[in-house]
Protein backbone atom coordinates (compact mmCIF):
# COMPACT_ATOMS: atom_id res chain seq x y z
CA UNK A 1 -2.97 -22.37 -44.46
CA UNK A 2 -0.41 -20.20 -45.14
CA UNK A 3 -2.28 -17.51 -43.54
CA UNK A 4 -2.93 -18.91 -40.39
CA UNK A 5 0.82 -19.70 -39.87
CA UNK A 6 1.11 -15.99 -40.45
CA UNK A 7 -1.25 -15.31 -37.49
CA UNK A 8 -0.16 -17.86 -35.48
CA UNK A 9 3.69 -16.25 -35.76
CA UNK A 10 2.33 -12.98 -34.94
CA UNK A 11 0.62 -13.65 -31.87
CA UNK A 12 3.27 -15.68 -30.42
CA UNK A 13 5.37 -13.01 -31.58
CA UNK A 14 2.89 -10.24 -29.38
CA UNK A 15 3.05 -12.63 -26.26
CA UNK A 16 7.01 -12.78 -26.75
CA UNK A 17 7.54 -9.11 -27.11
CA UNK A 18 4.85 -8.47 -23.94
CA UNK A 19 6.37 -10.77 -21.44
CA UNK A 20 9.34 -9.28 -22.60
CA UNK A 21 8.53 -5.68 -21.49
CA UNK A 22 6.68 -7.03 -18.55
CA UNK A 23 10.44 -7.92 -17.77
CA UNK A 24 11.79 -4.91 -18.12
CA UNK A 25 9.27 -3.48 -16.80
CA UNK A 26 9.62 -5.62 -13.31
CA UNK A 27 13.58 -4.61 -13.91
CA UNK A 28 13.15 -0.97 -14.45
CA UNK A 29 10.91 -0.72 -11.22
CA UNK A 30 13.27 -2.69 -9.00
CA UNK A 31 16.21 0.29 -10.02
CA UNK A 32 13.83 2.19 -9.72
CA UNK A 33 13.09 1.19 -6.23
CA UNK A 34 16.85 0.65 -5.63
CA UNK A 35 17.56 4.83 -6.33
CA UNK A 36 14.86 5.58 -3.88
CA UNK A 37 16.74 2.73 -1.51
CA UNK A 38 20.43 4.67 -2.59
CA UNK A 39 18.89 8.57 -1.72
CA UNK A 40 17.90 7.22 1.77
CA UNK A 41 21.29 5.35 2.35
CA UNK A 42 22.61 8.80 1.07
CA UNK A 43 21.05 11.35 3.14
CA UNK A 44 21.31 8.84 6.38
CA UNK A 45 24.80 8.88 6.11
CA UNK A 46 25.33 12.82 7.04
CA UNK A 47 21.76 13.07 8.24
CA UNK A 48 20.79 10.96 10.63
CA UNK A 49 23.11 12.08 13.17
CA UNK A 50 22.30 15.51 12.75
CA UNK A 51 18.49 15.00 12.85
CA UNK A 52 18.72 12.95 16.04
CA UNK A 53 20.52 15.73 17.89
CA UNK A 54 17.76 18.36 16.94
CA UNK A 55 14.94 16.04 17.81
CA UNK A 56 16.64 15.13 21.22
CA UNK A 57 16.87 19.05 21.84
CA UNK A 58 13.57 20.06 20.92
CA UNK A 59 10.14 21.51 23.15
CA UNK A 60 8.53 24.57 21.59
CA UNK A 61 6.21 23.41 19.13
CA UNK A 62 6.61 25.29 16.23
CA UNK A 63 10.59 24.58 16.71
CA UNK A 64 9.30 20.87 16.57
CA UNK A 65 7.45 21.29 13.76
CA UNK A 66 10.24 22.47 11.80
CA UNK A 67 12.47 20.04 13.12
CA UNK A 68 10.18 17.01 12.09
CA UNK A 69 10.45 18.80 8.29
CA UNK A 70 14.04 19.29 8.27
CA UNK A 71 14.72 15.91 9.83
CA UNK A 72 12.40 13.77 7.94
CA UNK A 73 13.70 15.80 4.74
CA UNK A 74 17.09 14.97 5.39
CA UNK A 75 16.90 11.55 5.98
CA UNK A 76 14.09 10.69 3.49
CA UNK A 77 11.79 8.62 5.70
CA UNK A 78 9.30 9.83 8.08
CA UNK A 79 9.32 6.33 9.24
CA UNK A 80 12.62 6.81 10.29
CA UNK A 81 11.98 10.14 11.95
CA UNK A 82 8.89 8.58 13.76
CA UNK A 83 10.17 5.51 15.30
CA UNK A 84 13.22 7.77 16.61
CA UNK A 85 10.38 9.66 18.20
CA UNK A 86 8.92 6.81 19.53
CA UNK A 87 11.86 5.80 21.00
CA UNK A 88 12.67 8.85 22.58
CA UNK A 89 9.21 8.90 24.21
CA UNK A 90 9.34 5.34 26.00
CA UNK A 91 13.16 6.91 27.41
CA UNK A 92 11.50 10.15 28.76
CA UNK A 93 13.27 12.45 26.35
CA UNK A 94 10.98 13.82 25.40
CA UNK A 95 7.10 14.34 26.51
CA UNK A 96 4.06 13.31 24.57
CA UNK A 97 2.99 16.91 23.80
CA UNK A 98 6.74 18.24 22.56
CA UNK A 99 6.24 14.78 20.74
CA UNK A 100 3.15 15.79 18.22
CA UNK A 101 4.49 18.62 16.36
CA UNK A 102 7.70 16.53 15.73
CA UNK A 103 5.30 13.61 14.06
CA UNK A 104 3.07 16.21 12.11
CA UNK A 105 6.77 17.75 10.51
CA UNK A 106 7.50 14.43 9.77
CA UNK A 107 4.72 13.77 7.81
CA UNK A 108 5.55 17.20 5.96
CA UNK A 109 8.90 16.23 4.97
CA UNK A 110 7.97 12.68 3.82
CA UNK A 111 6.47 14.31 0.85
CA UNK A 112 9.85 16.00 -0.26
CA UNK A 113 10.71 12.59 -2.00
CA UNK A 114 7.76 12.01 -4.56
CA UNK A 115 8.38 15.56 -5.29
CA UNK A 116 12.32 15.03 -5.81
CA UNK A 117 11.03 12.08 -7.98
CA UNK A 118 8.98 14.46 -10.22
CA UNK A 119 11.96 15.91 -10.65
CA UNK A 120 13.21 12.95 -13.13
CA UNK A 121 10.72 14.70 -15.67
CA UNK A 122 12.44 17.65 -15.86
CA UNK A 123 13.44 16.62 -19.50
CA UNK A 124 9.96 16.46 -20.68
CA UNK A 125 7.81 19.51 -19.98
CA UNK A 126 4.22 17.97 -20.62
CA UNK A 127 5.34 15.03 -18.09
CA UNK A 128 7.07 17.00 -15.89
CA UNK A 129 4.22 18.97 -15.35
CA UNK A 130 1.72 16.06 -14.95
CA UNK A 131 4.27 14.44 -12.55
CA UNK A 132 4.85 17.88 -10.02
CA UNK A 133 1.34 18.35 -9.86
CA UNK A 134 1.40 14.60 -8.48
CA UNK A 135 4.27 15.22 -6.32
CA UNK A 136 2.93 18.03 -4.74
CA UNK A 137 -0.68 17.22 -4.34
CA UNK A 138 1.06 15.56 -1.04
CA UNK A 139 2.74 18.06 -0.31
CA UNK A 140 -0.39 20.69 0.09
CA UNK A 141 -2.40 18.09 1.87
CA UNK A 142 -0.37 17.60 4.55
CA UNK A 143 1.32 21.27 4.98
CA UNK A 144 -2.82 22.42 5.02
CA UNK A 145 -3.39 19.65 7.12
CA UNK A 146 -0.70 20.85 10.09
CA UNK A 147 -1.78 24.71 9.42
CA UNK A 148 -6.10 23.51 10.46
CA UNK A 149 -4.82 20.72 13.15
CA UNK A 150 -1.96 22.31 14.91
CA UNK A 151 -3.66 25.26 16.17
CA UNK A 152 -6.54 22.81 17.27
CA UNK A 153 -4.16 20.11 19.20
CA UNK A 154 -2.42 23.21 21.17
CA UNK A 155 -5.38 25.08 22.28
CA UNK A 156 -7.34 21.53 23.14
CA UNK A 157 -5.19 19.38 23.07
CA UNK A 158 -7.42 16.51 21.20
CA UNK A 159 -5.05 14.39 19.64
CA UNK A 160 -2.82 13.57 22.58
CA UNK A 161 -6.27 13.15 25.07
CA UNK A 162 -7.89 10.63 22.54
CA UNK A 163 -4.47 8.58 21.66
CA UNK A 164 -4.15 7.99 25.85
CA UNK A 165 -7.67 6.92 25.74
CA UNK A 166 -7.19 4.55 23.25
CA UNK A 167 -3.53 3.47 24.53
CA UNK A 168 -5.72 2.72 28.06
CA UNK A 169 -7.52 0.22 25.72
CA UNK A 170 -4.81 -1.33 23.85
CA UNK A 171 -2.30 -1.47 26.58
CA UNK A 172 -0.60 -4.96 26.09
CA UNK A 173 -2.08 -6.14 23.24
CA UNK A 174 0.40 -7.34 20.68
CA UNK A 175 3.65 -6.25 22.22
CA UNK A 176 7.02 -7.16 20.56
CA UNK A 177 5.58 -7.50 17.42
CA UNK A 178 7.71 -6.87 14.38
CA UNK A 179 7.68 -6.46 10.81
CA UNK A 180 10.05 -6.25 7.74
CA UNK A 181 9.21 -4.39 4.49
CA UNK A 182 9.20 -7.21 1.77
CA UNK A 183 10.45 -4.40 -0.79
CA UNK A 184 12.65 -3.31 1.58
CA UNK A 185 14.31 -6.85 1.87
CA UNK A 186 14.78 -7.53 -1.83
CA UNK A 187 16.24 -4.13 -2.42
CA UNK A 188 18.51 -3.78 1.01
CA UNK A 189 21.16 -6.26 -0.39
CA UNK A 190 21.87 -4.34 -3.84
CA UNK A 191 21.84 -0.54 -1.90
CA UNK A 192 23.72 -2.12 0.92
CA UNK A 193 26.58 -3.29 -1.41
CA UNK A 194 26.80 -0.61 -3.35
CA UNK A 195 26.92 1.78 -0.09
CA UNK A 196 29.74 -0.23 1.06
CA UNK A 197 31.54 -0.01 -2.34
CA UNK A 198 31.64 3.94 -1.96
CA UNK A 199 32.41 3.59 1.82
CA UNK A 200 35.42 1.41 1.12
CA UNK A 201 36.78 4.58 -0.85
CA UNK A 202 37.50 5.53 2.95
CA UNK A 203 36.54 9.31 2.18
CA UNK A 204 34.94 11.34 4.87
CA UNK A 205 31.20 10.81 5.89
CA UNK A 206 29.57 14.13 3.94
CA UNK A 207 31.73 12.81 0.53
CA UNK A 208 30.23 9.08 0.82
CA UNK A 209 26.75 10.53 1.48
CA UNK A 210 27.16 12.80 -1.63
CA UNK A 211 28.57 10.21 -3.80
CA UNK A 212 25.50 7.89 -2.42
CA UNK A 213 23.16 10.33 -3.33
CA UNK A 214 24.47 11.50 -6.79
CA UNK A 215 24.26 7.69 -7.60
CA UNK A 216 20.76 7.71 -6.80
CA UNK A 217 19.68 10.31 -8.59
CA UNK A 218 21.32 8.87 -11.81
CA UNK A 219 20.05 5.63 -11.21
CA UNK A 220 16.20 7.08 -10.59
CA UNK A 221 15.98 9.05 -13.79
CA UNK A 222 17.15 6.30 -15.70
CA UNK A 223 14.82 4.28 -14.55
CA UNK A 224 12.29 6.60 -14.27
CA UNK A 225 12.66 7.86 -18.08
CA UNK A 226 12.93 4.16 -19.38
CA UNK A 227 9.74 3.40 -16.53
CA UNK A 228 7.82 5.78 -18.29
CA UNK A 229 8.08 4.73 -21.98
CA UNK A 230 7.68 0.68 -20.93
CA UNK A 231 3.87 1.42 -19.14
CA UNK A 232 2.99 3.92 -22.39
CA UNK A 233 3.72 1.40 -24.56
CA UNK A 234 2.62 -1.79 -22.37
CA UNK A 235 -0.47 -1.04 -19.89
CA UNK A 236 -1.47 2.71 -20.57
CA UNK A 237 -5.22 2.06 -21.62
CA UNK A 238 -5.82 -1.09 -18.95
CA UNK A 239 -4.40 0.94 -16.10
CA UNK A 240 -6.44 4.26 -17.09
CA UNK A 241 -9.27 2.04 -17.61
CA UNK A 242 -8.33 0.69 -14.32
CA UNK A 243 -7.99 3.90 -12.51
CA UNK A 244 -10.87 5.53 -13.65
CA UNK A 245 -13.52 2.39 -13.01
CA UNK A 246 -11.86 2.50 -9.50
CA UNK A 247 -11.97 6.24 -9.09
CA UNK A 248 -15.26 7.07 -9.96
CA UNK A 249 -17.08 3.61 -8.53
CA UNK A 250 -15.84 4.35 -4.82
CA UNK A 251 -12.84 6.79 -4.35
CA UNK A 252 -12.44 4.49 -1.11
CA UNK A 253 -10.99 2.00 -3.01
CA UNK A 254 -7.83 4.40 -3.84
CA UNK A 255 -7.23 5.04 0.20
CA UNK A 256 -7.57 1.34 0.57
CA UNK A 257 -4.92 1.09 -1.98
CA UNK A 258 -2.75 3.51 -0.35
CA UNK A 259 -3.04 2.02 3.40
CA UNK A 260 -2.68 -1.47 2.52
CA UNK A 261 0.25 -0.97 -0.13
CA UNK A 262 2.02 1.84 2.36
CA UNK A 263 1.34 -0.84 5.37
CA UNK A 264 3.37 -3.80 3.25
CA UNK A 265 6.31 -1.74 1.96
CA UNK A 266 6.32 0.85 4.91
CA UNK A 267 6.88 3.25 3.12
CA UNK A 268 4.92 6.12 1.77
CA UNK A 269 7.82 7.69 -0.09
CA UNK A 270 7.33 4.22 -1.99
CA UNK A 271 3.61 4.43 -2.52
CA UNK A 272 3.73 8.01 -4.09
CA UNK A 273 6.81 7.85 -5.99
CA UNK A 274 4.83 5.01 -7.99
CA UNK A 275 2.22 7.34 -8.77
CA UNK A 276 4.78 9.55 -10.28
CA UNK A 277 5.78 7.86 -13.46
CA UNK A 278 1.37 6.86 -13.80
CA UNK A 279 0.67 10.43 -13.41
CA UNK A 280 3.52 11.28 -15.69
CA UNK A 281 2.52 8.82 -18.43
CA UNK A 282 -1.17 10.21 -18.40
CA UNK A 283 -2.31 6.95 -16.67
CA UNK A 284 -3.57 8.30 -13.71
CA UNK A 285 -5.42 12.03 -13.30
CA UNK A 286 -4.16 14.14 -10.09
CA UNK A 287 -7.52 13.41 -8.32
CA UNK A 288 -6.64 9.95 -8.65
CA UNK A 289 -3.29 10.27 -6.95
CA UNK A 290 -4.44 12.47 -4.65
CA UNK A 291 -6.47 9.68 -2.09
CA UNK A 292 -3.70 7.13 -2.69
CA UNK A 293 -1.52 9.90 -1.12
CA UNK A 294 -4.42 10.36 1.73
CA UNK A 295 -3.94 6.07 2.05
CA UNK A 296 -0.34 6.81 2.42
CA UNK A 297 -0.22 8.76 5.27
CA UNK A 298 -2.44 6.51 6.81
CA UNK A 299 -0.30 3.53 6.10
CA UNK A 300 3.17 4.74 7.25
CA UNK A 301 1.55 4.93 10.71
CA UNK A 302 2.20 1.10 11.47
CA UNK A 303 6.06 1.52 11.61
CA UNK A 304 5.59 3.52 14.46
CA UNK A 305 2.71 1.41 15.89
CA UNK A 306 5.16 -1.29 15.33
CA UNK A 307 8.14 0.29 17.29
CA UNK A 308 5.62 1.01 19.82
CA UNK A 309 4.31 -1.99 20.42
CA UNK A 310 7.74 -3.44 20.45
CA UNK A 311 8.74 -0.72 23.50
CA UNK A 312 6.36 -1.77 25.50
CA UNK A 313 5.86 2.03 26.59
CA UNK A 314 2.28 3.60 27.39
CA UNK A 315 3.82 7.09 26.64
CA UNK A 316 5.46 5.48 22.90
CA UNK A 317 2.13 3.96 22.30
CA UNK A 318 0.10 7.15 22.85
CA UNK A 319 2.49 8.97 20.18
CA UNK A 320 2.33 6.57 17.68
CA UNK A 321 -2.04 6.35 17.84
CA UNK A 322 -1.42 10.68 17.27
CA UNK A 323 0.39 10.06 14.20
CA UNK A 324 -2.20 7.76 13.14
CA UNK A 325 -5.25 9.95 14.13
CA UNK A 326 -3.29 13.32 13.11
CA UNK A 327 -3.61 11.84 9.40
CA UNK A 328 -7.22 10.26 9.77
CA UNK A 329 -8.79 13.80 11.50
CA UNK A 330 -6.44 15.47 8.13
CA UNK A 331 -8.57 13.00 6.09
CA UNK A 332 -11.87 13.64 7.45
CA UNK A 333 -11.15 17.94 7.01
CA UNK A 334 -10.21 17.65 3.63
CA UNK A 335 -11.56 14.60 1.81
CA UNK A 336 -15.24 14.06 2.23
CA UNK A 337 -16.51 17.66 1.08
CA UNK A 338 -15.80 17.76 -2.56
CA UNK A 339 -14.92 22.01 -1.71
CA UNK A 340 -12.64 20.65 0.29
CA UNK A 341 -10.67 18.64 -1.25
CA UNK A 342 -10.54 20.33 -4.27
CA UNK A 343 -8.36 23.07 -2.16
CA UNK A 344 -4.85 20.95 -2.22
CA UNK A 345 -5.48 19.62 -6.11
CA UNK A 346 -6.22 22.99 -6.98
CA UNK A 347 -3.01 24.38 -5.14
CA UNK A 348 -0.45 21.71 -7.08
CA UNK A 349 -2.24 22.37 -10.24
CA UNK A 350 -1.20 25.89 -9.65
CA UNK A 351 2.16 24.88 -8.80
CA UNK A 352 2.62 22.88 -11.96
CA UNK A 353 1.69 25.72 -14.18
CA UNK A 354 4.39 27.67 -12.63
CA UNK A 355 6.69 25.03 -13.10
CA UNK A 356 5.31 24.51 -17.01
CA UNK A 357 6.59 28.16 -17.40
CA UNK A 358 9.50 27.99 -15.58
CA UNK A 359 11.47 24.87 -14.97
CA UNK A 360 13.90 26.15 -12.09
CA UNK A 361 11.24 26.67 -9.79
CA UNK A 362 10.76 22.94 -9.31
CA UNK A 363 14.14 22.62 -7.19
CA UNK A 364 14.10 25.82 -5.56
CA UNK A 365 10.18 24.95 -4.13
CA UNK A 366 12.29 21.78 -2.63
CA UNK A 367 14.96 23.49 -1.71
CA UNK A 368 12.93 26.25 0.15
CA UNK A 369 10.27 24.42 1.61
CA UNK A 370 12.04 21.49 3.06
CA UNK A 371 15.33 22.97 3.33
CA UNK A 372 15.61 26.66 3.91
CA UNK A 373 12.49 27.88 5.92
CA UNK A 374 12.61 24.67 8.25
CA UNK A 375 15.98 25.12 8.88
CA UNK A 376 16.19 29.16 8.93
CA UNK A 377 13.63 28.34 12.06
CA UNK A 378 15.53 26.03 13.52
CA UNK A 379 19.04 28.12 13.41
CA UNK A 380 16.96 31.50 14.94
CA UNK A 381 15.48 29.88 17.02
């Protein structure tokens, strides 16, 4: 008897401590989520400006490519970047074709933020190593991805023929339609407030943005350290078990994942980040992350088909269907042929080993890719 009161206080004792750290684990995600909300609100507040003015100015290609990096970079949402394209497009500011390279160095310098996540590691070499290698997996993908499609699109001009064939067939379907990021709306009201707090310092714009963005970065290795050590001790077998069932029954499944998840939060700066902490943790192998990422790309498309749509603009239309066939003809390059795809794995494995022997290099890839070449090109140019 005595016994079984012993068992039964244990297990109610497991369920108590589980739904406990399911709690915190909901918690730590939503600062978690918050910090990525608070690096946005940071950059936008000295970016966005800026990043307008050099897309509204831009018309040779590569200059647009570079611009779509550096703006995208600074403001921490190719979403953002995108629908400003978009807009510009239904206006006349700019022409479909000057349009493309700006959307393919957009979807470049989305990837700078599951990267800047992996920096949250940094503490930890084993993790931090796991989680750059999923950072940057992105990262190659879509850099290789511009250096084969690029050079196609200007000699051919493919992508922006087959988008105004396809905007001929969609033409007024589904205008004005609009959508609102369900993440987006329980995390706006805690980054908004806390925005305002700094801005009711009444310092100068680049200060606020600063402050905004130093308060991010605090907040997202907190929660990213704390994120880490609640899944190890919580979900780490289920969710390998998980991955790995998924992974190796149909690696469809993971792009699935990616699209659907991106296409609900819009947001693949969301959808990667979470793989950092997983691939961090152990939970989740790079070739695991690596078609979520793919899914991602895909995903973030229907902001701009959404801003599109809601122009009512042939021209804005055709733009946003290149963004979304830009990432699928990406896809179809470097994901069925296992040779293939093993090329952008293979490249942030490198990269991680680098980083495994030398910890500074993490920041100054960032820094130099998304900052200083991009904007080097911009300046000379």
């Amino acid at each position: 008897m005595e016994n079984t009161k012993t068992f039964q206080f244990q297990a109610n004792r497991d369920v108590l401590i589980t739904v406990l750290r399911i709690v915190l684990i909901l918690l730590t995600l939503y600062a978690f989520l918050v910090s990525i909300g608070l690096l946005g609100s940071g950059f936008k507040v000295f970016g966005k400006g800026f990043a307008k003015a050099l897309i509204e100015t831009t018309s040779n290609p590569f200059v647009g490519l570079f611009v779509g990096i550096l703006a995208t970079a600074l403001i921490q949402s190719s979403s953002t970047t995108t629908s400003m394209v978009v807009a510009f497009v239904a206006s006349g500011a700019i022409s479909v074709p000057n349009a493309i390279p700006i959307i393919m160095g957009a979807n470049v310098g989305t990837a700078v933020t599951s990267t800047f996540v992996s920096l949250g590691h940094v503490t930890r070499i084993n993790e931090f190593k796991r989680a750059f290698a999923a950072g940057t997996v992105h990262d190659m993908f879509n850099l290789m991805a511009v250096m084969v499609i690029l050079p196609i699109e200007l000699a051919t001009g493919f992508l922006a023929s087959s988008a105004s064939y396809l905007c001929d067939l969609l033409a007024g379907s589904s205008a004005g339609m609009e959508f609102k990021s369900p993440l987006k709306l329980a995390t706006q009201p805690v980054c908004n407030g806390i925005v305002q707090s700094v801005v009711s310092l009444d310092l100068n714009k680049i200060a606020t943005g600063i402050i905004v963005v130093a308060m991010g970065i605090i907040l997202l290795i907190i929660s990213l350290y704390f994120l880490s050590k609640l899944l190890k001790l919580l979900v780490m077998d289920k969710l390998r078990t998980f991955f790995q069932e998924s992974y190796y029954s149909n690696s469809l499944i993971a792009i699935v994942i990616g699209i659907l998840f991106t296409a609900v939060v819009q947001s693949s700066s969301v959808t990667t980040s979470l793989m950092i902490p997983l691939a961090a943790a152990g939970i989740m192998r790079l070739e695991q992350v690596f078609p979520v990422a793919l899914g991602a790309n895909v995903g973030t498309t229907v902001t701009a088909l959404l801003a599109s749509l809601a122009t009512g603009s042939a021209a804005a239309l055709t733009i946003a269907l290149v963004h979304l066939m830009f990432n699928l003809s990406g896809i179809l390059v470097f994901y069925p042929l296992p040779m293939m795809r093993r090329i952008p794995i293979k490249c942030a494995d490198y990269l991680s080993q680098i980083v495994a022997r030398n910890r500074l290099f993490a920041p100054a890839f960032v820094l130099v890719v998304y900052f200083v070449i991009p904007g080097l090109a911009v300046l000379v140019t």
